[in-house]
Protein backbone atom coordinates (compact mmCIF):
# COMPACT_ATOMS: atom_id res chain seq x y z
CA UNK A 1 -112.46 -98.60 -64.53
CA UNK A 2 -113.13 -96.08 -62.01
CA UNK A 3 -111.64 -96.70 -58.98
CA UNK A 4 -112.78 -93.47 -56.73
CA UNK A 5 -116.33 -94.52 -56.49
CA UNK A 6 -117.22 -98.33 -55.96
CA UNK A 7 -119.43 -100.83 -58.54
CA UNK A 8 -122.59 -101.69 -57.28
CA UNK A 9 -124.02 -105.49 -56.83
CA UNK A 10 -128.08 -105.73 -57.37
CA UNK A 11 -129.45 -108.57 -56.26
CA UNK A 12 -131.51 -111.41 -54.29
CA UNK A 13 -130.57 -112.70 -51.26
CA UNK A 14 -132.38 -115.89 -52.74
CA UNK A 15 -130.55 -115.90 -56.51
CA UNK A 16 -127.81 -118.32 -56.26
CA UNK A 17 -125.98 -115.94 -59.02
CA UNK A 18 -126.29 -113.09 -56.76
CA UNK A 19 -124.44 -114.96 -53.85
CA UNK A 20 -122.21 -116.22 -56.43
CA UNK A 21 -121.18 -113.11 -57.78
CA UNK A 22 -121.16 -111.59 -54.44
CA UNK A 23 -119.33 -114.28 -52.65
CA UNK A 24 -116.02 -113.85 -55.48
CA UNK A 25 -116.27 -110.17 -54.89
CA UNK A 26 -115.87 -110.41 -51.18
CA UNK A 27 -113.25 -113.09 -51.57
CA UNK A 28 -111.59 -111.16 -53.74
CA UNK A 29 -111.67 -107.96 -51.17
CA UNK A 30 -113.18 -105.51 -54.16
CA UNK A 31 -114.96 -102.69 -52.96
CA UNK A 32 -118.67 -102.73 -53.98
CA UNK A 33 -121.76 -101.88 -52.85
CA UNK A 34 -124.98 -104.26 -52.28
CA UNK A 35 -128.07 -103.32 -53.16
CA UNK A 36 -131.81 -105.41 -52.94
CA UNK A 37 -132.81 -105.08 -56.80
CA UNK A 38 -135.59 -103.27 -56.98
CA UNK A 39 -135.68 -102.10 -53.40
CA UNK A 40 -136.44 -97.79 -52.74
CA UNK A 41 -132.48 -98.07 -52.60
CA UNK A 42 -132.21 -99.43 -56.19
CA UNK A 43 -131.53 -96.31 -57.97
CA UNK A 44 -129.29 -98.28 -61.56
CA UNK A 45 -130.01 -98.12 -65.28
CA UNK A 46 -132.44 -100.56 -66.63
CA UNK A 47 -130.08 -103.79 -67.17
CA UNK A 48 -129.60 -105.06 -70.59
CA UNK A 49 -131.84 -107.78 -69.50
CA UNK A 50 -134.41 -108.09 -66.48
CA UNK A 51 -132.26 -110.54 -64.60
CA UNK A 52 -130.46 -110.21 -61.83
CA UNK A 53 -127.44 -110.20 -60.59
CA UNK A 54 -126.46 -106.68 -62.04
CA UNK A 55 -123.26 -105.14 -61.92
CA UNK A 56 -123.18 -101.45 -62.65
CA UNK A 57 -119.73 -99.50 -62.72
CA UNK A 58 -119.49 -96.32 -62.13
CA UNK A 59 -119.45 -93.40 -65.20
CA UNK A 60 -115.77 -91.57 -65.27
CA UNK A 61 -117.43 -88.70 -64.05
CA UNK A 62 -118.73 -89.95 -60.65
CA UNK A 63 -121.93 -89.10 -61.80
CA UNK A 64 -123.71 -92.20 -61.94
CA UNK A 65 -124.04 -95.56 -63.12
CA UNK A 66 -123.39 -95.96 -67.04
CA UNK A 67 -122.13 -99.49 -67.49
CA UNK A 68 -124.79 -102.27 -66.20
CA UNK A 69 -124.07 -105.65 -67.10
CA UNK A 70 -125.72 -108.82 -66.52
CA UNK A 71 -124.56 -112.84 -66.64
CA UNK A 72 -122.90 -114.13 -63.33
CA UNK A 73 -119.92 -116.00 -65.21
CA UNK A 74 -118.76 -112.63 -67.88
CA UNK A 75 -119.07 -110.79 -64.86
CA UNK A 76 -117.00 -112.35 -62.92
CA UNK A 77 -114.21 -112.45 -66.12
CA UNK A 78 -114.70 -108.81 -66.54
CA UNK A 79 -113.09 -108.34 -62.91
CA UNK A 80 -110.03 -110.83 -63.68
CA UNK A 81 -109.20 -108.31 -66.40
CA UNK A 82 -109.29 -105.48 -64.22
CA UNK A 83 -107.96 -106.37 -60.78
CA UNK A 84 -104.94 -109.42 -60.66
CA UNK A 85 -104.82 -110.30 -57.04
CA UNK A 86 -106.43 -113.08 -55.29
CA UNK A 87 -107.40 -114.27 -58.73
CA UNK A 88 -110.32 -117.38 -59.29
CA UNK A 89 -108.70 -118.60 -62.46
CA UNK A 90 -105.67 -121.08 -62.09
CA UNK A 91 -102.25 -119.92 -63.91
CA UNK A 92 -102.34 -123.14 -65.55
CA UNK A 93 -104.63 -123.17 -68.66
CA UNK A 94 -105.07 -126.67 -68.65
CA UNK A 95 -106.68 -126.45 -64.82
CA UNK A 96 -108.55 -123.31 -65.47
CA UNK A 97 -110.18 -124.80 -68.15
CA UNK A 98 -111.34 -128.14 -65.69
CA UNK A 99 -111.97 -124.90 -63.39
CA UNK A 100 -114.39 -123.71 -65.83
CA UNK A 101 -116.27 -126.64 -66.81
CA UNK A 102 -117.13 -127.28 -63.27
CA UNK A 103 -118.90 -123.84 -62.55
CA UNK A 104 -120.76 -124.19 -65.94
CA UNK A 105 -121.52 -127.73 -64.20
CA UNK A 106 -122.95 -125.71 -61.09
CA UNK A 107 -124.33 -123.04 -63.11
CA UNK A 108 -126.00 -125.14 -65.40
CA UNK A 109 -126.93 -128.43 -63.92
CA UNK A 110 -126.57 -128.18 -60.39
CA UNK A 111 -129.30 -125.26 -60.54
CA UNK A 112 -132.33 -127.41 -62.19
CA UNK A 113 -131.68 -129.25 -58.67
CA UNK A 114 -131.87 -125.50 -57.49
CA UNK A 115 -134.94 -125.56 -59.10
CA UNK A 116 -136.61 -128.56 -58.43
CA UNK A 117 -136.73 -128.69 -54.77
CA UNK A 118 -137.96 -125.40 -54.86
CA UNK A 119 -140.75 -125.84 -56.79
CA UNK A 120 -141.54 -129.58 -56.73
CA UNK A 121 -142.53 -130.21 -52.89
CA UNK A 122 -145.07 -127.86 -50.91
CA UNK A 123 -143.48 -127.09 -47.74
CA UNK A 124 -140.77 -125.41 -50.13
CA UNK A 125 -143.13 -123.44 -53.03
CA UNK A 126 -144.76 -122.27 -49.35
CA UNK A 127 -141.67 -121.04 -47.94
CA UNK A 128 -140.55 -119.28 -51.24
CA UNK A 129 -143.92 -117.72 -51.91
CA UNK A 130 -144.00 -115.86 -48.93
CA UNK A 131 -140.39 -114.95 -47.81
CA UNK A 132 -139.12 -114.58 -51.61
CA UNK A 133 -141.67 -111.14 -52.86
CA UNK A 134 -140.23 -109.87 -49.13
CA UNK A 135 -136.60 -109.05 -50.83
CA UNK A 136 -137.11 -105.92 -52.09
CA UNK A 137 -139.54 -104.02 -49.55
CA UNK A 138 -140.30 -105.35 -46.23
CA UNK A 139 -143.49 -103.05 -46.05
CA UNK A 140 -145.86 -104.49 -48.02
CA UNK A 141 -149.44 -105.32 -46.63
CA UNK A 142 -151.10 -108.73 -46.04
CA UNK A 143 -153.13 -108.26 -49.49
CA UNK A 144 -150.00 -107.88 -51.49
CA UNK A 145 -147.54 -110.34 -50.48
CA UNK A 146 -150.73 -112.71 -51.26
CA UNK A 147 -150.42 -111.11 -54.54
CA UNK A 148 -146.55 -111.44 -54.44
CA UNK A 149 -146.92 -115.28 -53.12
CA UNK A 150 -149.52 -116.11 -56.04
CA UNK A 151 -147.60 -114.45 -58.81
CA UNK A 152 -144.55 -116.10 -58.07
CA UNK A 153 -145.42 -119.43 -57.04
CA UNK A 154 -147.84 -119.76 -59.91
CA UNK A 155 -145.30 -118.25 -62.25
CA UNK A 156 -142.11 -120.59 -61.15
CA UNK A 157 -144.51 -123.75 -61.01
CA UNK A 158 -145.12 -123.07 -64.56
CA UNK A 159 -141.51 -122.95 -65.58
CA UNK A 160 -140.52 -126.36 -64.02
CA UNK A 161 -140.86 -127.95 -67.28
CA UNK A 162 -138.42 -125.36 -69.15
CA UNK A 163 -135.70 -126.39 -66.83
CA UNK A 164 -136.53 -130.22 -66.89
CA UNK A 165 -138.30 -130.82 -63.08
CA UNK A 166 -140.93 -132.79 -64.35
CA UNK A 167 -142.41 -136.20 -62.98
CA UNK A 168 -140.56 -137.41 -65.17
CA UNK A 169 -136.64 -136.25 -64.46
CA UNK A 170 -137.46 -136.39 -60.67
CA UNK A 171 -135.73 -139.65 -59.86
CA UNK A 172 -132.64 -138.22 -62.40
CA UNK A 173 -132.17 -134.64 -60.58
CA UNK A 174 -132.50 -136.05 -57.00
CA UNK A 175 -130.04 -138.71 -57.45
CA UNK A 176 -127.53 -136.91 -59.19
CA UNK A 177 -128.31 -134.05 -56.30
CA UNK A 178 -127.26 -136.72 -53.45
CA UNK A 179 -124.44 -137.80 -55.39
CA UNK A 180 -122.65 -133.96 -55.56
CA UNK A 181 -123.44 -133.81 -52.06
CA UNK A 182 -121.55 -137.06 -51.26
CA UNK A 183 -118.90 -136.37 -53.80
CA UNK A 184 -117.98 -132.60 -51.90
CA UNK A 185 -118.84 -134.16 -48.77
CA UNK A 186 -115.48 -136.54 -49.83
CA UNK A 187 -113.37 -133.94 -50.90
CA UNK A 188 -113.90 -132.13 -47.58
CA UNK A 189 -112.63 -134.57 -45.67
CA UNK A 190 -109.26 -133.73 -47.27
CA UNK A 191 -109.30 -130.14 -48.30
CA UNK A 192 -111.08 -127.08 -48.13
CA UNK A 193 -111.78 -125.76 -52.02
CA UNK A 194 -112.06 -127.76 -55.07
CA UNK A 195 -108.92 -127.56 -56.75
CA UNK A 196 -106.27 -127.00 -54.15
CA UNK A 197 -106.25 -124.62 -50.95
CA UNK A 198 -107.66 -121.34 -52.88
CA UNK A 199 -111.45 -121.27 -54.20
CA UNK A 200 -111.84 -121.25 -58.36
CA UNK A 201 -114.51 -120.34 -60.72
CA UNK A 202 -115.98 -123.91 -60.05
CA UNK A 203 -116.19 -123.03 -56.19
CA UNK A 204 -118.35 -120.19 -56.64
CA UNK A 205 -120.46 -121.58 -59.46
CA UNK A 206 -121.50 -124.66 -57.16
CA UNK A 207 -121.83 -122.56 -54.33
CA UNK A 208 -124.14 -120.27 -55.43
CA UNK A 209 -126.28 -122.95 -56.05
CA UNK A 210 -125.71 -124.32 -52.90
CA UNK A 211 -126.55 -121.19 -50.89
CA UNK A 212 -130.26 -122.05 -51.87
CA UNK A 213 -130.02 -125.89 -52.00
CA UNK A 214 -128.68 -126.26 -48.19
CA UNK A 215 -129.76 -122.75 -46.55
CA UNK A 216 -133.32 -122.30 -47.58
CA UNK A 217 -135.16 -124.67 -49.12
CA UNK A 218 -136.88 -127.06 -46.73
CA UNK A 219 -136.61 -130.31 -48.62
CA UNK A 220 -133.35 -130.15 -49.91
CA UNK A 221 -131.43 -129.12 -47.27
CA UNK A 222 -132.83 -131.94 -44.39
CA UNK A 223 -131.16 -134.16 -47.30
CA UNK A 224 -127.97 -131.89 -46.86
CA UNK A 225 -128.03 -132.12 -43.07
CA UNK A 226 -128.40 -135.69 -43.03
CA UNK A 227 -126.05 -136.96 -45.75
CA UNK A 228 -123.29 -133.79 -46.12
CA UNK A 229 -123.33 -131.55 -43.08
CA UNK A 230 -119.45 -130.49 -44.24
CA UNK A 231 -121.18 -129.35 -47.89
CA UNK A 232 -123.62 -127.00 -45.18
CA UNK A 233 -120.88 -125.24 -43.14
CA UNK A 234 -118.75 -125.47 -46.04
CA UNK A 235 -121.30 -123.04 -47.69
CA UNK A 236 -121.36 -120.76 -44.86
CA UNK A 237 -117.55 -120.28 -45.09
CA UNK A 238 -117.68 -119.46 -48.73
CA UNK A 239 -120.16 -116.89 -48.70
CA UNK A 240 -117.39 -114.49 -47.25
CA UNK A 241 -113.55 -115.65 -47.74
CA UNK A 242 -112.44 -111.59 -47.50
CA UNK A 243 -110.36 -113.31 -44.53
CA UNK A 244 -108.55 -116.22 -46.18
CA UNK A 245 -104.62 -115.58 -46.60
CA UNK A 246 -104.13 -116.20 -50.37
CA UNK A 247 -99.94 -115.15 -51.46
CA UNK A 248 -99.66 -114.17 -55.36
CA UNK A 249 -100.77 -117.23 -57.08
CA UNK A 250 -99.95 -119.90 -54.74
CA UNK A 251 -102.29 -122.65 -53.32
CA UNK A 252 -103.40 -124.13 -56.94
CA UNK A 253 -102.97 -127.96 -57.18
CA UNK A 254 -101.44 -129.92 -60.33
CA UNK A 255 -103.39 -131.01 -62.64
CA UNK A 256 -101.54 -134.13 -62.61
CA UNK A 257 -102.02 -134.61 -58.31
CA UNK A 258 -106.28 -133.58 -57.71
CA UNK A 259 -108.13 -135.13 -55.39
CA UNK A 260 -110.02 -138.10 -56.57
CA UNK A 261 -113.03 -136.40 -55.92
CA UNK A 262 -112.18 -133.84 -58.82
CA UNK A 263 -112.23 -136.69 -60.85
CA UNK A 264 -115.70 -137.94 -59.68
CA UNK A 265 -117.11 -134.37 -60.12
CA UNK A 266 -116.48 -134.60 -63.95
CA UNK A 267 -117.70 -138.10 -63.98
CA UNK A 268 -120.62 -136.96 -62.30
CA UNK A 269 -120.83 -134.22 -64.78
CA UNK A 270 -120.15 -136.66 -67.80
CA UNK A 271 -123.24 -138.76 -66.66
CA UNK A 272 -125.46 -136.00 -66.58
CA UNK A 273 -124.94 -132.55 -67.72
CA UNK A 274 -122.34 -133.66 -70.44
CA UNK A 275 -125.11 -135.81 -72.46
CA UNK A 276 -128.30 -133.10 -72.05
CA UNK A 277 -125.57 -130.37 -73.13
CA UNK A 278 -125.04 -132.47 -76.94
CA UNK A 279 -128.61 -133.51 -76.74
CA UNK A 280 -129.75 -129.46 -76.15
CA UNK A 281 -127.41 -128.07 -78.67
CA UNK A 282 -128.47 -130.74 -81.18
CA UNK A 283 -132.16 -130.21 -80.62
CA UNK A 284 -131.12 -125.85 -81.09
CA UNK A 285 -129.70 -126.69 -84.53
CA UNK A 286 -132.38 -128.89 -85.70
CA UNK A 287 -135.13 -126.85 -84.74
CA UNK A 288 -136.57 -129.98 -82.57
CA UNK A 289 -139.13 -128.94 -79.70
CA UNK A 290 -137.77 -131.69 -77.27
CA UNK A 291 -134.23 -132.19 -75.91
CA UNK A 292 -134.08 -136.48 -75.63
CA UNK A 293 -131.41 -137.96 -74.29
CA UNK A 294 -130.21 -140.99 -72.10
CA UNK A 295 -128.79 -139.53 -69.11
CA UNK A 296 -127.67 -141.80 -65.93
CA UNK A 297 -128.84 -145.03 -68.14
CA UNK A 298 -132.60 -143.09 -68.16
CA UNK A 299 -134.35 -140.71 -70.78
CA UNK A 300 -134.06 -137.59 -69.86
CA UNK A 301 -136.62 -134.84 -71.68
CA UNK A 302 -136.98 -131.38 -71.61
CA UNK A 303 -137.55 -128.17 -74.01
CA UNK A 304 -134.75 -127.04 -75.59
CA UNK A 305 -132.85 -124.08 -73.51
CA UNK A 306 -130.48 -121.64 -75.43
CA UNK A 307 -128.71 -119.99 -73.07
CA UNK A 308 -127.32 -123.64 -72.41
CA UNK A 309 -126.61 -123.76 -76.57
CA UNK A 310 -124.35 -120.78 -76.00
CA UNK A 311 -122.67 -122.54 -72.66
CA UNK A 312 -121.72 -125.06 -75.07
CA UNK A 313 -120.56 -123.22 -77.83
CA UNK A 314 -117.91 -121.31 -74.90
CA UNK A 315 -116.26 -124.75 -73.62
CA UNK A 316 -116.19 -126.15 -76.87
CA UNK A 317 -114.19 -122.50 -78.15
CA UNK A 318 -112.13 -122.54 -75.18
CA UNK A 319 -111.24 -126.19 -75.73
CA UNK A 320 -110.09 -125.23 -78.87
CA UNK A 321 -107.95 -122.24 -77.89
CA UNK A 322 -105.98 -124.66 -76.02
CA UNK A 323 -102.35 -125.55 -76.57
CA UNK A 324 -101.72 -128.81 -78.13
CA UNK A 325 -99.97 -129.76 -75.07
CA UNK A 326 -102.93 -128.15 -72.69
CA UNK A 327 -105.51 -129.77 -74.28
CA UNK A 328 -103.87 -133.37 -74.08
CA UNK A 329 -103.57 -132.50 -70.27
CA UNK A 330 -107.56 -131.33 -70.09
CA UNK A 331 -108.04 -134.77 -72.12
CA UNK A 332 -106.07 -137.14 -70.27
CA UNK A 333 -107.81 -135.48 -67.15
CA UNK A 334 -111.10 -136.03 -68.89
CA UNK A 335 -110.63 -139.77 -70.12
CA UNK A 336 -113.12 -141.93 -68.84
CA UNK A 337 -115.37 -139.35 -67.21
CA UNK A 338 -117.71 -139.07 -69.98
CA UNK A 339 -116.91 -135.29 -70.07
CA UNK A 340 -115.14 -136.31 -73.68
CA UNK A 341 -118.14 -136.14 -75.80
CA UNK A 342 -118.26 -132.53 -75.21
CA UNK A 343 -115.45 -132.16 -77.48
CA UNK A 344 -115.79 -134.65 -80.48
């Protein structure tokens, strides 16, 4: 990588993979610089694919931008191959492995709550319609953020089915919402990151959900202020941890000694995410046009997704790449969580 000239984050301040991405590279104290994608300032390559975050590293020559890459979770791998300190992936390979199923939790689950609030109520598609086309050019007229507003609003509302925030799901995604917020409420009443006294992958992945969940939408976050104030300034902490004192690779706990909310953050993904996960990736091999499952002792329904086909497909292969001994650690961890059918 080239080191003389720094890579450049494009993003939304309202994308909970940009402040993911963003938050680990502050954290992690690696020069970058932050540009609004699609601002005047946004000068990078087309990405692979239109979504954002980008990461864009610079050519060898200085020159310019040659490498853009896309995909909050790669992205953040990519820099744990190319810079070692203050690292978000435990030593251990059992725990970095329960690290990484919890940000695909966050990434994957935690953001059709993302989702839903957003769209679902009014006082929140309001708030998003007019502050969200606003991110890349503060300029624009009257007449065209009420062309940004309708686009977007109209557009999103449209999608709520593709994620599953339908009628339907509502009473599903709201309770399991209040029940993550109660469950990190718990564990911050006895330490300050997920897995020990240093953020993971899992950290970020929930947080950058979070950022959106508790900071901007209207709905969502009264629910946060009422029920988890500790999850709210717990989010404002983790947007920039440049300052936090992290020595080599201290700081992780055991596998064998988490906190007992660990354990109710993979039942809580077992419940929920674990069964839609084997329902989608069923549905993506048959060819079915519905994802059906029982999720939380309801039916759960959606279209099938396959960017969540491919999540699956990873933590199934990195299951498997697992020492015998590892994996018997990652499976007593598991047992009883309902994380286990994952894996059969």
């Amino acid at each position: 990588m080239n080191t003389s000239h720094p890579i450049v984050l494009a993003g939304q301040y309202w994308s909970p993979y940009t402040r993911k991405v963003r938050a680990v590279l502050r954290y992690r104290q690696i020069p970058f610089r932050w540009v609004p994608k699609g601002s005047k300032w946004d000068d990078l390559p087309a990405a692979p694919v239109p979504i954002i975050p980008v990461v864009a590293y610079p050519s060898d020559t200085g020159d310019g931008y040659d490498d853009v890459t896309v995909d909050s979770s790669p992205q953040i791998m990519r820099l744990e191959t190319e810079r070692a300190e203050r690292s978000v992936v435990p030593s251990d390979p059992a725990l970095a492995f329960i690290d990484m199923l919890i940000e695909d939790f966050g990434d994957e689950w935690v953001t059709k709550m993302m989702y839903h609030y957003r769209w679902a109520y009014e006082p929140d598609i309001d708030k998003a319609g007019k502050l969200l086309p606003l991110g890349s050019n503060l300029q624009l007229d009257s007449d065209q953020a009420q062309k940004g507003y309708d686009f977007i609003t109209q557009r999103q509302i449209s999608r709520r089915a593709l994620v599953g925030s339908t009628e339907w799901n509502t009473p599903l995604i709201e309770d399991s919402y209040r029940r993550v917020l109660a469950i990190m409420q718990a564990r911050f009443t006895r330490g300050d990151f997920l897995l020990g006294d240093r953020p993971g992958r899992g950290d970020f992945g929930i947080f950058g959900q979070l950022t959106q969940l508790v900071q901007f939408d209207p709905t969502s976050m009264q629910i946060a202020v009422d029920e988890a104030p500790k999850v709210i300034r717990w989010v404002e902490r983790a947007d920039d941890l440049s300052w936090l004192p992290v020595e080599g690779d201290d700081g992780w706990a055991s596998i064998d000694n988490l906190d007992p909310a660990i354990g109710d953050l993979l039942a809580e993904c077992g419940r929920t995410y674990a069964p839609f996960l084997v329902a989608n990736g069923l549905a993506l091999t048959s060819g079915a046009d519905e994802v059906v499952c029982e999720v939380d002792g309801r039916e759960y329904r959606q279209a099938p997704f396959g960017y969540q086909g491919k999540c699956l497909h990873w933590l199934r292969d990195a299951y498997t790449e697992l020492s015998n001994t590892d994996r018997a650690r990652v499976d007593a961890m598991l047992d009883g969580t309902g994380c286990e059918q994952l894996f059969v």
